[in-house]
Protein backbone atom coordinates (compact mmCIF):
# COMPACT_ATOMS: atom_id res chain seq x y z
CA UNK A 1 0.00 0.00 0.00
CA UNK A 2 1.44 3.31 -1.13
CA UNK A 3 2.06 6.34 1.11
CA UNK A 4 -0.54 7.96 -0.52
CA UNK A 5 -3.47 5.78 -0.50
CA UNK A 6 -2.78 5.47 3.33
CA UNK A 7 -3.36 9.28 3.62
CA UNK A 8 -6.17 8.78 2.00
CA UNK A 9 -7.83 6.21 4.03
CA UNK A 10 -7.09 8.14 6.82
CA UNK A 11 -8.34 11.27 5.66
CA UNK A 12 -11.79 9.28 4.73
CA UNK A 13 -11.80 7.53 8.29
CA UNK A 14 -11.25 11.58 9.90
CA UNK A 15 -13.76 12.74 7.81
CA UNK A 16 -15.94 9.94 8.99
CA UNK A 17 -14.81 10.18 13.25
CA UNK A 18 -15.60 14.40 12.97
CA UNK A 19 -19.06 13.57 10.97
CA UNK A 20 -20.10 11.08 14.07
CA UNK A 21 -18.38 13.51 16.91
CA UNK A 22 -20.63 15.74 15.47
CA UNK A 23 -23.70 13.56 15.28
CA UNK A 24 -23.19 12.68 18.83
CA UNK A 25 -22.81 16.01 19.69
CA UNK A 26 -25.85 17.18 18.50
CA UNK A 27 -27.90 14.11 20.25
CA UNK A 28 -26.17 15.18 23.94
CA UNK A 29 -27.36 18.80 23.23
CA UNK A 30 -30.92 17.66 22.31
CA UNK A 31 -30.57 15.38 25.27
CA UNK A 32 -29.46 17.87 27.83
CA UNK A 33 -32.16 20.44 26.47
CA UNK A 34 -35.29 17.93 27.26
CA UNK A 35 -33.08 16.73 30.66
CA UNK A 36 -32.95 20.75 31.64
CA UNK A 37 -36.93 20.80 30.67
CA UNK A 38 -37.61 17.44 32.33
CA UNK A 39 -36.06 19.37 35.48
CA UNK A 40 -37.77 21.94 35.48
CA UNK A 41 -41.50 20.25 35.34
CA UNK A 42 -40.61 18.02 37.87
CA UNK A 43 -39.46 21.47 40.26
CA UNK A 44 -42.78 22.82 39.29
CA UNK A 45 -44.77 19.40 40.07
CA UNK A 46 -43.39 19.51 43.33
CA UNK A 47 -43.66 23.03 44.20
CA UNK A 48 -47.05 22.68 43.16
CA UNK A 49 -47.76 19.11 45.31
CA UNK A 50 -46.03 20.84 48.09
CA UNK A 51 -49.04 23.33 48.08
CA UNK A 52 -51.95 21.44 47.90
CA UNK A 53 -50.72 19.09 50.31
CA UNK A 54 -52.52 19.05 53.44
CA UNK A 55 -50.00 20.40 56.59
CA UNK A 56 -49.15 17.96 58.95
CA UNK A 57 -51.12 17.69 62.11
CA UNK A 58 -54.12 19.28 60.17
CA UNK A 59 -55.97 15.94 58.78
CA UNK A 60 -58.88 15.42 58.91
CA UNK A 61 -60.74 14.08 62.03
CA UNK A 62 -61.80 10.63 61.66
CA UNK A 63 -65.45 10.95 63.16
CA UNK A 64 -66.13 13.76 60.49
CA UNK A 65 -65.58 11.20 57.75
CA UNK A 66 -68.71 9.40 56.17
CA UNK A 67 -68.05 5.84 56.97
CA UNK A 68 -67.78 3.49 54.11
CA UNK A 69 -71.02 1.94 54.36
CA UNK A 70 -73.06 4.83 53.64
């Protein structure tokens, strides 16, 4: 195999490693976007679960519940 066509493969195999570095690339950044916006919802979720819960020491009283009979 000549010098040449050994460049030449690696040339094609470099042009080939930067095309998937930069495929790859472009997947993490999608991948960290919908991470940062999975984040986010969850921080709101909470926040908002957080609110609605009832406060400890504040539930309800169990003879003002409708028994399960009824």
């Amino acid at each position: 195999m000549s010098m040449e066509s050994r460049v030449t493969e690696l040339e094609v195999k470099l042009s080939y490693a930067e095309d998937m570095i930069d495929s790859l690339n472009k997947a993490l950044f999608r991948q960290q976007k919908q991470l940062d916006l999975l984040q986010e919802q969850f921080t709101l979720l909470h926040r908002q679960m957080r609110e609605n819960a009832e406060p400890v020491g504040e539930t309800l009283n169990p003879r003002d519940e409708i028994p399960p009979h009824y």
